[in-house]
C-alpha atoms as a PDB file:
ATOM      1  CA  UNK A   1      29.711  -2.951  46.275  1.00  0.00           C
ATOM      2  CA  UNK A   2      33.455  -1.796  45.609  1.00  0.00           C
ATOM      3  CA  UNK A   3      34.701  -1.086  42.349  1.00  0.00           C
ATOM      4  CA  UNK A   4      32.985  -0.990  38.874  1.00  0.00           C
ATOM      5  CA  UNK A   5      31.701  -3.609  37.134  1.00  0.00           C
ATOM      6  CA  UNK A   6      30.818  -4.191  33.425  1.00  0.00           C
ATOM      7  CA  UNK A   7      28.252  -6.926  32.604  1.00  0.00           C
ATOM      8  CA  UNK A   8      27.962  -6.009  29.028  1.00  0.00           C
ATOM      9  CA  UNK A   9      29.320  -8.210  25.863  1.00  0.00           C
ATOM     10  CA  UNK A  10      32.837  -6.747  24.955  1.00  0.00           C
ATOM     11  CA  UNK A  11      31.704  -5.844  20.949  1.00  0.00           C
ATOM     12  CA  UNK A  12      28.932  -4.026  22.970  1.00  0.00           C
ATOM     13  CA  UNK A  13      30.733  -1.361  24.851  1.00  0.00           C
ATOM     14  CA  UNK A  14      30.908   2.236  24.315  1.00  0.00           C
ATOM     15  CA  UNK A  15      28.460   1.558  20.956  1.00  0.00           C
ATOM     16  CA  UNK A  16      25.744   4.626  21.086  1.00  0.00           C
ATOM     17  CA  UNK A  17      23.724   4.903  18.409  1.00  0.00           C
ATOM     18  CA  UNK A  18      22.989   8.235  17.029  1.00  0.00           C
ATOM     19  CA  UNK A  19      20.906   9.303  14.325  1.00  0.00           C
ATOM     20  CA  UNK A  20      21.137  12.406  12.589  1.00  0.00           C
ATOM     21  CA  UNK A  21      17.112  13.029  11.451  1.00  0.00           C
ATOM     22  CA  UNK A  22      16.191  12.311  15.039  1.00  0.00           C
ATOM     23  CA  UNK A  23      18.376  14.254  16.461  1.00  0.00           C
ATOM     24  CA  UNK A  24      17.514  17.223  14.200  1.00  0.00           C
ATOM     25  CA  UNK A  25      13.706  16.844  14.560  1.00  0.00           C
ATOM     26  CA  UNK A  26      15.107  17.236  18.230  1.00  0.00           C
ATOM     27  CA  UNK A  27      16.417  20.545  17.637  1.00  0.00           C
ATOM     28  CA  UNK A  28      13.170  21.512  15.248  1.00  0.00           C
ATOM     29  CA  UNK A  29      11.375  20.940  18.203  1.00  0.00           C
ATOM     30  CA  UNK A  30      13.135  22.691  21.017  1.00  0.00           C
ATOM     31  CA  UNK A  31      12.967  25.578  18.436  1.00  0.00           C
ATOM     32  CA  UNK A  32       9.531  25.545  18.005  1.00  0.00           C
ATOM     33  CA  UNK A  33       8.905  25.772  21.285  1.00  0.00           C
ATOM     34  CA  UNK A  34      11.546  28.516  21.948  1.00  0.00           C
ATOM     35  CA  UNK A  35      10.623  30.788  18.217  1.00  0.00           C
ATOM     36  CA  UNK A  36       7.058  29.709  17.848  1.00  0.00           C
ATOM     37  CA  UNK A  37       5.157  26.811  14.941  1.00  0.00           C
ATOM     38  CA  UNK A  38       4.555  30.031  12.962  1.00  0.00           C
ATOM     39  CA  UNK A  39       8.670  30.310  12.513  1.00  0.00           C
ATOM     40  CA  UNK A  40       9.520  27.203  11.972  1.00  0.00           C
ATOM     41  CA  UNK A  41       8.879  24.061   9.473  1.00  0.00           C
ATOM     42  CA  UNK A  42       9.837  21.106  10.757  1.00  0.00           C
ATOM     43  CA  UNK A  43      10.917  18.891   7.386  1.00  0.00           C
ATOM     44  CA  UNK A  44      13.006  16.169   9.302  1.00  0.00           C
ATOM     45  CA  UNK A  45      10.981  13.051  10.280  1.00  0.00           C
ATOM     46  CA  UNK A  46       9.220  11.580   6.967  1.00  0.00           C
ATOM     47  CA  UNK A  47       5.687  11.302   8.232  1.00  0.00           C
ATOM     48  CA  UNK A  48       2.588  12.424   6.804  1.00  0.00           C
ATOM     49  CA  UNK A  49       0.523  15.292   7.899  1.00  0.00           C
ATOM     50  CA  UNK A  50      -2.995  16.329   6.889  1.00  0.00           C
ATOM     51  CA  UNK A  51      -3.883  20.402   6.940  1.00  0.00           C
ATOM     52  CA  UNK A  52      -4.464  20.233  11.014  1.00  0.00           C
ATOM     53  CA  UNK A  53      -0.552  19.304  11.696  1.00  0.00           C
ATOM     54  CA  UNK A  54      -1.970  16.445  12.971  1.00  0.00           C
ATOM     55  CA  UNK A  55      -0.810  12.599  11.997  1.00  0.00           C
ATOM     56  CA  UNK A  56      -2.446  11.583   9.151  1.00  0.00           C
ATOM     57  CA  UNK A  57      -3.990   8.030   9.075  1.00  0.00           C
ATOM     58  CA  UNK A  58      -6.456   5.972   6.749  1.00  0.00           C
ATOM     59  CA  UNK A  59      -9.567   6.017   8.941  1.00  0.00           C
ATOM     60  CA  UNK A  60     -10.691   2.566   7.598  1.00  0.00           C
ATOM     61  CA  UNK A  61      -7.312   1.008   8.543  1.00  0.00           C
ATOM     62  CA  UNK A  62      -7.752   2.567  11.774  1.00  0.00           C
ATOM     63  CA  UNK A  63     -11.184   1.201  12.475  1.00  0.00           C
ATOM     64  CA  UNK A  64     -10.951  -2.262  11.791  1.00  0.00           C
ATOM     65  CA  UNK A  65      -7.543  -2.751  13.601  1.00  0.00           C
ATOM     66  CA  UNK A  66      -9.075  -1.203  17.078  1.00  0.00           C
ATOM     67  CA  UNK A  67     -12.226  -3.903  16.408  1.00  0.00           C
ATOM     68  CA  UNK A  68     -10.118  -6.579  16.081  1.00  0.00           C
ATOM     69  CA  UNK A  69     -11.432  -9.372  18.190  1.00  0.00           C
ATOM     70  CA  UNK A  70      -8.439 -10.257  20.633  1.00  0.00           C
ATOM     71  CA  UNK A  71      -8.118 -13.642  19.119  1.00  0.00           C
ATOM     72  CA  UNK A  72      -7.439 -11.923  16.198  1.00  0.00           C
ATOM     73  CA  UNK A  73      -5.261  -9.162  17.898  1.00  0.00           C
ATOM     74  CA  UNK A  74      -3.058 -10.768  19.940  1.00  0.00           C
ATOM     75  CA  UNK A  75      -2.625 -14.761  19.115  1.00  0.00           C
ATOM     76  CA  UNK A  76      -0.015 -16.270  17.376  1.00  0.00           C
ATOM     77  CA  UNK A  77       0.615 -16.150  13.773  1.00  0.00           C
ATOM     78  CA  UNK A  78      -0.336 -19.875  12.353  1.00  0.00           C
ATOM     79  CA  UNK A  79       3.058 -19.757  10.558  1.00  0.00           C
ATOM     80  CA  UNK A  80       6.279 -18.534  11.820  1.00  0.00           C
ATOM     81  CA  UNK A  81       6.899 -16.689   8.865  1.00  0.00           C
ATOM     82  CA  UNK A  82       3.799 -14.837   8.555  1.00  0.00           C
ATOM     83  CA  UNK A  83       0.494 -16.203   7.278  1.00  0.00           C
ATOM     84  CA  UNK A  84      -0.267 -17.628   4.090  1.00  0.00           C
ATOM     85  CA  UNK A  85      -2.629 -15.142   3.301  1.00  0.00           C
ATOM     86  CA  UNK A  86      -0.785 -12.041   3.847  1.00  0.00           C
ATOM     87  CA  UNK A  87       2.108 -13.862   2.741  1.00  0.00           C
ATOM     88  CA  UNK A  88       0.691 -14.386  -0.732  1.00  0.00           C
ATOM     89  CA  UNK A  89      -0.433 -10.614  -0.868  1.00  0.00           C
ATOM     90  CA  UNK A  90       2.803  -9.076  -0.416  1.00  0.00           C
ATOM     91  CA  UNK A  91       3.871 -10.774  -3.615  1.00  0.00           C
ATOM     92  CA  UNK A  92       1.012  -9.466  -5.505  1.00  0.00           C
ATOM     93  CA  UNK A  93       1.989  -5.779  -4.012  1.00  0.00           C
ATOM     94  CA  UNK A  94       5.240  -6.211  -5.165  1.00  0.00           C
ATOM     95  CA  UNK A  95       4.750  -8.071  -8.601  1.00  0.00           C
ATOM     96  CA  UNK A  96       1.191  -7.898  -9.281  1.00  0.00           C
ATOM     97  CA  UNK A  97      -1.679 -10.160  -9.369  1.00  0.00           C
ATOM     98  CA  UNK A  98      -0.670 -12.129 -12.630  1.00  0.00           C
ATOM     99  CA  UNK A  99       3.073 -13.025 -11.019  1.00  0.00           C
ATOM    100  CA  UNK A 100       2.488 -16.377 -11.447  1.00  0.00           C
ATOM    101  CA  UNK A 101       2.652 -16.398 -14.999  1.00  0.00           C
ATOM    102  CA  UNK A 102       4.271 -13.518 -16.416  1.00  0.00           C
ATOM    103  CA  UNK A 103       7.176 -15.210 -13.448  1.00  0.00           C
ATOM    104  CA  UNK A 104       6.510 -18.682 -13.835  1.00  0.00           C
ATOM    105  CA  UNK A 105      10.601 -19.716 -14.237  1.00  0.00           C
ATOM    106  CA  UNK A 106      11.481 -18.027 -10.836  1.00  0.00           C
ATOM    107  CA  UNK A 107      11.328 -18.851  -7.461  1.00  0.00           C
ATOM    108  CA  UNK A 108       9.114 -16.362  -5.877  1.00  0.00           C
ATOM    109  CA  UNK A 109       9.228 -16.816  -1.924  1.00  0.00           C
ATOM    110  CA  UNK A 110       7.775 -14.205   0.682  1.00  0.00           C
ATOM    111  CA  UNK A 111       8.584 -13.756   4.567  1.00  0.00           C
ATOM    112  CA  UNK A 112       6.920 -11.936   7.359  1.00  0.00           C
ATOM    113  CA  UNK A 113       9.361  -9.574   9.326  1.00  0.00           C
ATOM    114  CA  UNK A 114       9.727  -6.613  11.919  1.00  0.00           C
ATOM    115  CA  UNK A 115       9.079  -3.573   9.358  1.00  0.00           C
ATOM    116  CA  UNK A 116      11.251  -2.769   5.801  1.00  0.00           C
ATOM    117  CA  UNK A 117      14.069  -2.321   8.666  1.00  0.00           C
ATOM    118  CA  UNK A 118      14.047  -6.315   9.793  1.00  0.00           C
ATOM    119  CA  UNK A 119      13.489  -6.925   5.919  1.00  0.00           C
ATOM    120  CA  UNK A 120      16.879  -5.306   5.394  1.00  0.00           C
ATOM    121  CA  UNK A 121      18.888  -6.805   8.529  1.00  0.00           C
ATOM    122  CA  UNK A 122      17.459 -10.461   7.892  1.00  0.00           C
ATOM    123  CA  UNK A 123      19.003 -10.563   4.338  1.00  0.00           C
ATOM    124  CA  UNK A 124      22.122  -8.804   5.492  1.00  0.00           C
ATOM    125  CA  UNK A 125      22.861 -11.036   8.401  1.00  0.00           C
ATOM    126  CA  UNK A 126      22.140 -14.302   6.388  1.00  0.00           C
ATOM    127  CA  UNK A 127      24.131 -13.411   3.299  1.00  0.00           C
ATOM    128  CA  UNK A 128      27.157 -11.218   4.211  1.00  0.00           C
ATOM    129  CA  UNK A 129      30.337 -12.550   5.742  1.00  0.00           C
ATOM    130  CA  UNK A 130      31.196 -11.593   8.982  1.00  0.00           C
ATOM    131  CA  UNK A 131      34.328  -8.523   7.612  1.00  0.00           C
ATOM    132  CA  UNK A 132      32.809  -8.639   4.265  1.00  0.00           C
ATOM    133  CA  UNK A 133      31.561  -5.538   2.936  1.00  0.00           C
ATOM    134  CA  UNK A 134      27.847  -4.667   1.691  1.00  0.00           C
ATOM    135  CA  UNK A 135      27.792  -2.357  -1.475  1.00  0.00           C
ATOM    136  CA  UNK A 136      25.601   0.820  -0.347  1.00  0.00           C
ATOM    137  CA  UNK A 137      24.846   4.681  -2.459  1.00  0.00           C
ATOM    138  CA  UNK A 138      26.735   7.280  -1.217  1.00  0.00           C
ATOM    139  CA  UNK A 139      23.145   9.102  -0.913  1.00  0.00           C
ATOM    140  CA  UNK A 140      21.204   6.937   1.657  1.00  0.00           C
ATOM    141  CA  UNK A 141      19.378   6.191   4.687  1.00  0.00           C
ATOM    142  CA  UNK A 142      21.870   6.271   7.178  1.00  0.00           C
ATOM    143  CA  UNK A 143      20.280   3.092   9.101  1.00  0.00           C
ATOM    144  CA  UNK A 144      22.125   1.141   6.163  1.00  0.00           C
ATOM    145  CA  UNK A 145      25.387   1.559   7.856  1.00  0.00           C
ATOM    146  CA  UNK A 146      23.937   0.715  11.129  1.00  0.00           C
ATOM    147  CA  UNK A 147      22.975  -2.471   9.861  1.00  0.00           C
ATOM    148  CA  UNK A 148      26.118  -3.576   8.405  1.00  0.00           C
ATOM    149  CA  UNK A 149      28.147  -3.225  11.005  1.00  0.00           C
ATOM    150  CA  UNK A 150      25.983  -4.483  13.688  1.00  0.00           C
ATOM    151  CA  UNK A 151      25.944  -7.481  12.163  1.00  0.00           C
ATOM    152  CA  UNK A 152      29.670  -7.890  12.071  1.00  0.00           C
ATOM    153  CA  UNK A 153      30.156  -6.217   8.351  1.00  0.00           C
ATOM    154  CA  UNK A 154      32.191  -3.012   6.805  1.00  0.00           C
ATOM    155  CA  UNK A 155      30.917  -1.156   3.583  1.00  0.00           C
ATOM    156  CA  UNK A 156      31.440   0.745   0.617  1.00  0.00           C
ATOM    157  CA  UNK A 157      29.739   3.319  -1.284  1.00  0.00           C
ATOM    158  CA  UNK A 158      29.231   3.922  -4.938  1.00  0.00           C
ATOM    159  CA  UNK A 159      28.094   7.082  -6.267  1.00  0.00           C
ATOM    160  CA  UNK A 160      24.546   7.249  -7.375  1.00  0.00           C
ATOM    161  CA  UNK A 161      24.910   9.681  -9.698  1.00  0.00           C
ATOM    162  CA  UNK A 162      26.767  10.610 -12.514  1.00  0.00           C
ATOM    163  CA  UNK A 163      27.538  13.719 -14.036  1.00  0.00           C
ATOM    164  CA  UNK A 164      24.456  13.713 -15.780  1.00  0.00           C
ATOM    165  CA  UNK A 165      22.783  13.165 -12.779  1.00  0.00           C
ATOM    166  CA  UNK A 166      21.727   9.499 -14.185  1.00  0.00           C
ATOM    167  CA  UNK A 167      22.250   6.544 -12.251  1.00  0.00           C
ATOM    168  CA  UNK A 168      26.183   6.077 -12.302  1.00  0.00           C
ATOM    169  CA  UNK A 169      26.915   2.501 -13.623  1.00  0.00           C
ATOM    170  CA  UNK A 170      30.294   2.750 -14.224  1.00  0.00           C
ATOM    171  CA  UNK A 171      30.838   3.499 -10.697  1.00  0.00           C
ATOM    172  CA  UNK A 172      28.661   0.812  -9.617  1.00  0.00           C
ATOM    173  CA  UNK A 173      29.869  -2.227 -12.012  1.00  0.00           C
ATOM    174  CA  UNK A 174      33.556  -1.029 -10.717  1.00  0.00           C
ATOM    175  CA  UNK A 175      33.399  -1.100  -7.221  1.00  0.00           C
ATOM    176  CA  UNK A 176      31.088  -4.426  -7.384  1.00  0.00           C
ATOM    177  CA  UNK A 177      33.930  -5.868  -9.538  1.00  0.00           C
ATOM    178  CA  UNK A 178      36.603  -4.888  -7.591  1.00  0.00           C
ATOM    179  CA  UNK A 179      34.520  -6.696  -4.033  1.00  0.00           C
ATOM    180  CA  UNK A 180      33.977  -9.922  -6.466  1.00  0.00           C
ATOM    181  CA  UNK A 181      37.433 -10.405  -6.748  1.00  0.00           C
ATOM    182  CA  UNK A 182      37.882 -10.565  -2.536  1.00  0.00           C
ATOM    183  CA  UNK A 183      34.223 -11.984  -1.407  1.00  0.00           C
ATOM    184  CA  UNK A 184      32.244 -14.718  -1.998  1.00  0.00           C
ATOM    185  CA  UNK A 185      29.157 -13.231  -1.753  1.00  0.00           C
ATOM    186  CA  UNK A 186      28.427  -9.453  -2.128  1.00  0.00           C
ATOM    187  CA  UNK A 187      25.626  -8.023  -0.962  1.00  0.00           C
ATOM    188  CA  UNK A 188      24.532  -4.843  -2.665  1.00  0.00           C
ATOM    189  CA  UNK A 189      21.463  -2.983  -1.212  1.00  0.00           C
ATOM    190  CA  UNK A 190      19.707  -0.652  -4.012  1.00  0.00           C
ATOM    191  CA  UNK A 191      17.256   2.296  -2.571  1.00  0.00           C
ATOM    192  CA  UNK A 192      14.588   2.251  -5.666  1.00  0.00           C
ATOM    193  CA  UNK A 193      12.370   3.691  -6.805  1.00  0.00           C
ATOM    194  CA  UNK A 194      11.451   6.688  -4.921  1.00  0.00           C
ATOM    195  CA  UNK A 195      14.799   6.930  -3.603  1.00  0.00           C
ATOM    196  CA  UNK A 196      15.230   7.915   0.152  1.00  0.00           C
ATOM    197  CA  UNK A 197      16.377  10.798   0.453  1.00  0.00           C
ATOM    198  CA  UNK A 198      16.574  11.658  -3.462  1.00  0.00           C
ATOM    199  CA  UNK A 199      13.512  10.860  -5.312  1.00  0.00           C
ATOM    200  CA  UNK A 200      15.727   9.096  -7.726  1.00  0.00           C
ATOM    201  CA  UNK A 201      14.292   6.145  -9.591  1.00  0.00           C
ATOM    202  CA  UNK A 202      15.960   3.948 -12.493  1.00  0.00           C
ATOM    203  CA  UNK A 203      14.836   3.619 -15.749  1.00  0.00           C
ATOM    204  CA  UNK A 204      13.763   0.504 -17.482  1.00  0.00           C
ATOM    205  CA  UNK A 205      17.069   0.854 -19.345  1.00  0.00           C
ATOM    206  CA  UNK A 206      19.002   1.319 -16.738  1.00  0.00           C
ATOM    207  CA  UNK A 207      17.492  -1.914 -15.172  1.00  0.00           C
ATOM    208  CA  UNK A 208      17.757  -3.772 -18.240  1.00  0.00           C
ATOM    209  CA  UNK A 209      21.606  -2.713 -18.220  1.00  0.00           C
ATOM    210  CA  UNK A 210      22.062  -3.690 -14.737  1.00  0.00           C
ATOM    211  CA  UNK A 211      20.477  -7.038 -14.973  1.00  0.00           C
ATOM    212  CA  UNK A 212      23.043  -7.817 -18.024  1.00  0.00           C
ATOM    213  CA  UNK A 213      25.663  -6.899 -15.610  1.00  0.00           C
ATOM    214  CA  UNK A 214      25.209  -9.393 -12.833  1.00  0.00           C
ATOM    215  CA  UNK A 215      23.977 -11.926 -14.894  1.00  0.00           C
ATOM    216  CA  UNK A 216      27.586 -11.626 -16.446  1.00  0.00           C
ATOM    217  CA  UNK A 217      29.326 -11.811 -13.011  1.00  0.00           C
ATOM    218  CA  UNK A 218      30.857 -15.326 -12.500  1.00  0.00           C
ATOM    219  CA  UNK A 219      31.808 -17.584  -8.985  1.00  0.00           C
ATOM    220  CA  UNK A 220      30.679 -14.612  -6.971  1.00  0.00           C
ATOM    221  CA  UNK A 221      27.075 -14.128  -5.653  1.00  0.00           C
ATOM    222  CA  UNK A 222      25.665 -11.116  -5.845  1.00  0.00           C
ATOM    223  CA  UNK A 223      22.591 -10.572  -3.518  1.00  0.00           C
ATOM    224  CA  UNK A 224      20.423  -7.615  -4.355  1.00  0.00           C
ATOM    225  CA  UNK A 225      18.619  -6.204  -1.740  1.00  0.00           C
ATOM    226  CA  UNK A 226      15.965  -3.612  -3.184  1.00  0.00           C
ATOM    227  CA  UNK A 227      14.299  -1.631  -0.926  1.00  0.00           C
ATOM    228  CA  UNK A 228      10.878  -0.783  -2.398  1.00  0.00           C
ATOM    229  CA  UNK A 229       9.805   0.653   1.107  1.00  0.00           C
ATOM    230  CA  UNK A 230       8.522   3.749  -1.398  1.00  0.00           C
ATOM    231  CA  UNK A 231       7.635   2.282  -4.695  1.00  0.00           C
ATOM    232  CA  UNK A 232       4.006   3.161  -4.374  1.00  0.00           C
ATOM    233  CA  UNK A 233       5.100   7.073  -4.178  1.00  0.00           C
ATOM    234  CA  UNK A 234       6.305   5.941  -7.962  1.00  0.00           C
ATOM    235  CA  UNK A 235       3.532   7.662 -10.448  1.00  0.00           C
ATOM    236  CA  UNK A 236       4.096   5.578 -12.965  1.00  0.00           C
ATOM    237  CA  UNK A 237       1.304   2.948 -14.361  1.00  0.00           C
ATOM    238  CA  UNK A 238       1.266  -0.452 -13.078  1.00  0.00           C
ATOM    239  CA  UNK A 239       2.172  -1.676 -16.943  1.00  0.00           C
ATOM    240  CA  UNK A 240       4.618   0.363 -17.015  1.00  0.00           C
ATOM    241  CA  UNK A 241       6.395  -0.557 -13.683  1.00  0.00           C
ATOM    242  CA  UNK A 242       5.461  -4.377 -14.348  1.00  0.00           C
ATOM    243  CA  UNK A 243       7.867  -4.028 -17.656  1.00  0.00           C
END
């Protein structure tokens, strides 16, 4: 066969994806091996580790998943969306087992999906404009980005902190302003609480203060995605966080 030949999609070409913790826990790695585990700590990948460096797992969760019968294991979900069941347990996970009531003017919806990850590219690819831009922390999980602009979108940052080192509002309710006044919808993804990479986690004030602010915006919607993929790492009490 003469000649080359490209079978690709055109937006796909020369795209490589490259992520920075990866690649690093690459290079921990290759310099363990070269220096020795006794000179080296490899912080990069966030997993869990008990005192044998090995993966740490919950042995019960382990147990009953590998005794799964294979009807269980491997048949289709009865809804595509995920089933009822687990369905209805997410939103008690998330807002607690009395939801019902202490929510009962919302509409409280859940959906099954590929990881926090698939959580976070459904919503993006459903609400934001294709060139629209999705409102992201300057701190974040780099994956954010990836997101976004696979799915045909730009961003913008705001900082997350202020001088204070408090969650910077005036930052945020400008550059959410100033994407009202060009988008129809803006999607604005907020990392809290246990903020990846930070720690960072608002306080009821601050929530209370950004609520008031987007119930204030007008003709624009504003879709809040909040990734809670670490809110049980949050030590405060469940009446507390329910508030």
């Amino acid at each position: 066969m003469k000649g080359s030949y490209i079978m690709l999609a055109k937006r796909y070409i020369g795209k490589k994806l490259v992520d920075n913790i990866f690649a690093t826990s690459k290079k921990a790695k290759q310099a363990i091996a070269k220096f020795g585990k006794e000179n080296v700590i490899n912080a990069t990948i966030g997993s869990l580790y008990n005192e044998d460096e090995k993966l740490a797992v919950y042995d019960v969760v382990e147990s009953v998943y590998r005794n799964l019968p294979p009807e269980d294991l491997y048949a289709y979900s009865t809804n595509v969306i995920g089933e009822d069941e687990y369905l209805e347990e997410v939103i008690k996970a998330v807002f607690f087992d009395d939801y019902k009531e202490a929510l009962k003017e919302l509409h409280i919806a859940s959906i099954a999906t590929t990881g926090g990850t698939g959580a976070i590219s459904n919503t993006v690819k459903n609400y934001m404009d294709t060139g629209d831009k999705v409102l992201l922390p300057n701190w974040m999980w780099g994956t954010y980005k990836n997101i976004v602009i696979e799915n045909g979108g730009k961003f913008e940052t705001y900082q997350l902190f202020d001088k204070d080192g408090n969650f910077n509002f005036e930052d945020f309710k400008n550059k959410v302003l100033e994407l009202a006044k060009i988008q129809k919808n803006v999607v604005i993804i907020l990392n809290e609480p246990s903020h990846n990479p930070t720690g960072f986690r608002m306080t009821y004030e601050e929530w209370v203060n950004l609520m008031n602010f987007f119930k204030s915006i007008k003709d624009t919607n504003i879709i809040v995605i909040r990734d809670v993929a670490y809110f049980e790492y949050d030590d405060r009490g469940e009446e507390e966080t329910k508030n």
